[in-house]
C-alpha atoms as a PDB file:
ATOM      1  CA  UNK A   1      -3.545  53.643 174.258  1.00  0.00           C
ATOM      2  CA  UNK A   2      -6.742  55.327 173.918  1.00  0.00           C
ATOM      3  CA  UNK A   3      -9.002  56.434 170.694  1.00  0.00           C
ATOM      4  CA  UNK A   4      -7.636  59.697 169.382  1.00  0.00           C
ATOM      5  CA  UNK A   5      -8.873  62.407 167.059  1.00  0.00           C
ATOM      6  CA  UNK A   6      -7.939  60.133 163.683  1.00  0.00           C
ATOM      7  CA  UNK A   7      -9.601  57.543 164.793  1.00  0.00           C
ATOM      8  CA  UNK A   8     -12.961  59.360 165.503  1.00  0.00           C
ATOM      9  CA  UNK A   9     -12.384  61.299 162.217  1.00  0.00           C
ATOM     10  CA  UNK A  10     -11.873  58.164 159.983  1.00  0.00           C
ATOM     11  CA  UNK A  11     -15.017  57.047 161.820  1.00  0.00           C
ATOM     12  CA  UNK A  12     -16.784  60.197 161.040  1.00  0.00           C
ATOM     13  CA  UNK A  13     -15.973  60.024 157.249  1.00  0.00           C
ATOM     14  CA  UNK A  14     -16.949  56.347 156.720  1.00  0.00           C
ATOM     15  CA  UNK A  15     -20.508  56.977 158.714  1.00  0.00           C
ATOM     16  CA  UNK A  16     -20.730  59.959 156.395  1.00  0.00           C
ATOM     17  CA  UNK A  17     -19.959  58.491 153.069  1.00  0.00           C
ATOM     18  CA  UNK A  18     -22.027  55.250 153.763  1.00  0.00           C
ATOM     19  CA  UNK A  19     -25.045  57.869 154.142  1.00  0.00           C
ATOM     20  CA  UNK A  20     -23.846  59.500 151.063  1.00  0.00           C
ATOM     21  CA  UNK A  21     -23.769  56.178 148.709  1.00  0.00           C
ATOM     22  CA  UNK A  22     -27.195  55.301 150.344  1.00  0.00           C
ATOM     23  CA  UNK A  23     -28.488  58.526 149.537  1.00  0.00           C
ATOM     24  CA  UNK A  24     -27.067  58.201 145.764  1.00  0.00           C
ATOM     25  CA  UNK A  25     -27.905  54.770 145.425  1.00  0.00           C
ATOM     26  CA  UNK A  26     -31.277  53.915 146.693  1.00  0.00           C
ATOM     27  CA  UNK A  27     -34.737  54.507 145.133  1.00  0.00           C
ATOM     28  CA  UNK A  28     -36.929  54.481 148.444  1.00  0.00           C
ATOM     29  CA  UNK A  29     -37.742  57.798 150.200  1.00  0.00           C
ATOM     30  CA  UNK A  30     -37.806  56.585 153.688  1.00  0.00           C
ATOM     31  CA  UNK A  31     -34.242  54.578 153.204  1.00  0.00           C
ATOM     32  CA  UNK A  32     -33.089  58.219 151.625  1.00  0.00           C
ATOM     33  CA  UNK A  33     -34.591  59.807 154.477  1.00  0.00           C
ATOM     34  CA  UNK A  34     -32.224  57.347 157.184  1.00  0.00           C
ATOM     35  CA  UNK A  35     -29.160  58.141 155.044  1.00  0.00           C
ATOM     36  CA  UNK A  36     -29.845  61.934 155.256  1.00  0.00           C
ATOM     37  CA  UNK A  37     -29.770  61.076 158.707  1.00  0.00           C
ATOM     38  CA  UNK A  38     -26.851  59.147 159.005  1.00  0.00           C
ATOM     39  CA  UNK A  39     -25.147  62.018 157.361  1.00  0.00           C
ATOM     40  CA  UNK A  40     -25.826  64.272 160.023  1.00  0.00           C
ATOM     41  CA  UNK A  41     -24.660  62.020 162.457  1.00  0.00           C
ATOM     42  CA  UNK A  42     -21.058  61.691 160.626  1.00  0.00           C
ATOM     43  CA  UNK A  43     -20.867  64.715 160.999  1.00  0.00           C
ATOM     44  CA  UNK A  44     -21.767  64.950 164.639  1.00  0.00           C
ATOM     45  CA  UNK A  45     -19.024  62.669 165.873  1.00  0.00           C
ATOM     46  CA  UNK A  46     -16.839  64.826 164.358  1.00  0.00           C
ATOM     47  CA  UNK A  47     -17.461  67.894 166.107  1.00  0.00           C
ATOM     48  CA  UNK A  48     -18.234  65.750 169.262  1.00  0.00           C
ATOM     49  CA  UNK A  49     -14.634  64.889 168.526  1.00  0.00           C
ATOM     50  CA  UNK A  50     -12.784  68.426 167.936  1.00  0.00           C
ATOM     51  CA  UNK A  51     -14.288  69.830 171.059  1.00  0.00           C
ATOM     52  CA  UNK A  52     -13.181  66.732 173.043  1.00  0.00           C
ATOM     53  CA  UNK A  53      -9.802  67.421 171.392  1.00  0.00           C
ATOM     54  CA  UNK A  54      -9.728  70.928 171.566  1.00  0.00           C
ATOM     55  CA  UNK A  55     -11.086  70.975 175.696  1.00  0.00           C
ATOM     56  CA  UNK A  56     -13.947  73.641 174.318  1.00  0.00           C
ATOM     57  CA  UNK A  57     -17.519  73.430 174.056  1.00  0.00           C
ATOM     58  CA  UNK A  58     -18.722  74.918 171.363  1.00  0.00           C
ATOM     59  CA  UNK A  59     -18.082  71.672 169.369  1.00  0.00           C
ATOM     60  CA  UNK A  60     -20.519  70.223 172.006  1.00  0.00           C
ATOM     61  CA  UNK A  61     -23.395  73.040 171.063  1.00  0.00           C
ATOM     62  CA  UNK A  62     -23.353  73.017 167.846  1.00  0.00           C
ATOM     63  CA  UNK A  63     -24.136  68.815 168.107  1.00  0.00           C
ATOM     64  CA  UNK A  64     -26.980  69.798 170.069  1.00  0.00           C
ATOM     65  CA  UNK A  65     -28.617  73.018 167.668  1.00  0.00           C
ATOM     66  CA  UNK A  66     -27.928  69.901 164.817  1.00  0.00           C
ATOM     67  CA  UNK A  67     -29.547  67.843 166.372  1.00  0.00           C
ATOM     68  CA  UNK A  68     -32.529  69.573 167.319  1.00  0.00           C
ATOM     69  CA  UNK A  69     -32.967  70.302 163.297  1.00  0.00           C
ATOM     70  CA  UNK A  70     -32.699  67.142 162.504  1.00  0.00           C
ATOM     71  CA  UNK A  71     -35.462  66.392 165.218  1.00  0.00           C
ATOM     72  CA  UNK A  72     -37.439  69.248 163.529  1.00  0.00           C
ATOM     73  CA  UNK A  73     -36.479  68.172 159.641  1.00  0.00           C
ATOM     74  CA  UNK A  74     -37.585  64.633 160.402  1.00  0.00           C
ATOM     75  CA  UNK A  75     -41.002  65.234 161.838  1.00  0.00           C
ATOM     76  CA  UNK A  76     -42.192  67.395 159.022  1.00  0.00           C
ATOM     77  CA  UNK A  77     -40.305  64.927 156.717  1.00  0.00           C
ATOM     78  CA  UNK A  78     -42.128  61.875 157.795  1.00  0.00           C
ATOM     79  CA  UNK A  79     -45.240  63.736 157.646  1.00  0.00           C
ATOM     80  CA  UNK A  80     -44.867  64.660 154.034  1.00  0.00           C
ATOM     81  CA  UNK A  81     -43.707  61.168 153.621  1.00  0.00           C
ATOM     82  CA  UNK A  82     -46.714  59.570 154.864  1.00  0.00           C
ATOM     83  CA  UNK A  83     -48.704  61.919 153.283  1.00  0.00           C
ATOM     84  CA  UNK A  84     -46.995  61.218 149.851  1.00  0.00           C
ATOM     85  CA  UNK A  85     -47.309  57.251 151.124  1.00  0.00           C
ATOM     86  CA  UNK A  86     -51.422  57.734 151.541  1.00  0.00           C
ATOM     87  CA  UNK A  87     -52.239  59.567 148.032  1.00  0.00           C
ATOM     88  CA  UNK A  88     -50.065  57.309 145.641  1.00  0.00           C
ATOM     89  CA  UNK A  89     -49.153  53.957 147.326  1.00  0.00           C
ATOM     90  CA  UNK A  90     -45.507  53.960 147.359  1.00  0.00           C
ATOM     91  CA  UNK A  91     -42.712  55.632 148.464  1.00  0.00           C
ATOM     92  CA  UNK A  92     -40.286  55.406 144.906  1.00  0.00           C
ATOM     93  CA  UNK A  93     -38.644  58.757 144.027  1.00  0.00           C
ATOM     94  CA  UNK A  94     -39.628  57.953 140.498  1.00  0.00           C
ATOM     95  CA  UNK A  95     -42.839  58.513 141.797  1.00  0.00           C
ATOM     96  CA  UNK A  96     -42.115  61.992 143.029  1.00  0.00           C
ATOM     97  CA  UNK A  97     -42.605  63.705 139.356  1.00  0.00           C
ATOM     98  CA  UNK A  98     -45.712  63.593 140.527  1.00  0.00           C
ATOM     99  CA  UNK A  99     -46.286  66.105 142.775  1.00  0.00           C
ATOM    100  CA  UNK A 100     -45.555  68.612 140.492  1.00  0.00           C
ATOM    101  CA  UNK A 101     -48.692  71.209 139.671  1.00  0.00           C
END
């Protein structure tokens, strides 16, 4: 008996809400930042899933054009994060008000 569709789905859905509540829950920017990405990945085993159901591959390129903005959205991300880290000494989102103009 092998892992079927449900399986990965229920999978997908618990990787994606735990990266959810994180991203609801916690008050640090970078730990925000990992649950964003955790998100994306939920959501990668689930199309990694339907095309291994469904015998196709577009399933398979759409994982890879995800993750190559996530690549992309994490490199400028981190940047503005250490940016943000080097002007005001922290990383809170409380502190984030104050980058307004």
């Amino acid at each position: 008996m092998g892992v079927g569709l449900f399986q990965y789905t229920v999978l997908s859905v618990l990787v994606f809400l735990l990266g959810a509540l994180g991203l609801m829950i916690r008050k640090n920017v970078i730990v925000m930042f990992l649950c964003l990405e955790l998100m994306l990945n939920g959501v990668n085993i689930l199309f990694m899933a339907l095309a291994r159901c469904r015998g196709s591959v577009e399933g398979q390129v759409i994982v890879l054009f995800v993750m190559a903005v996530a690549a992309a959205e994490a490199a400028i991300g981190m940047a503005i994060i250490t940016t943000f880290y080097r002007n005001r000494g922290g990383v809170g989102v409380d502190r984030a008000d104050l980058m307004k103009w």
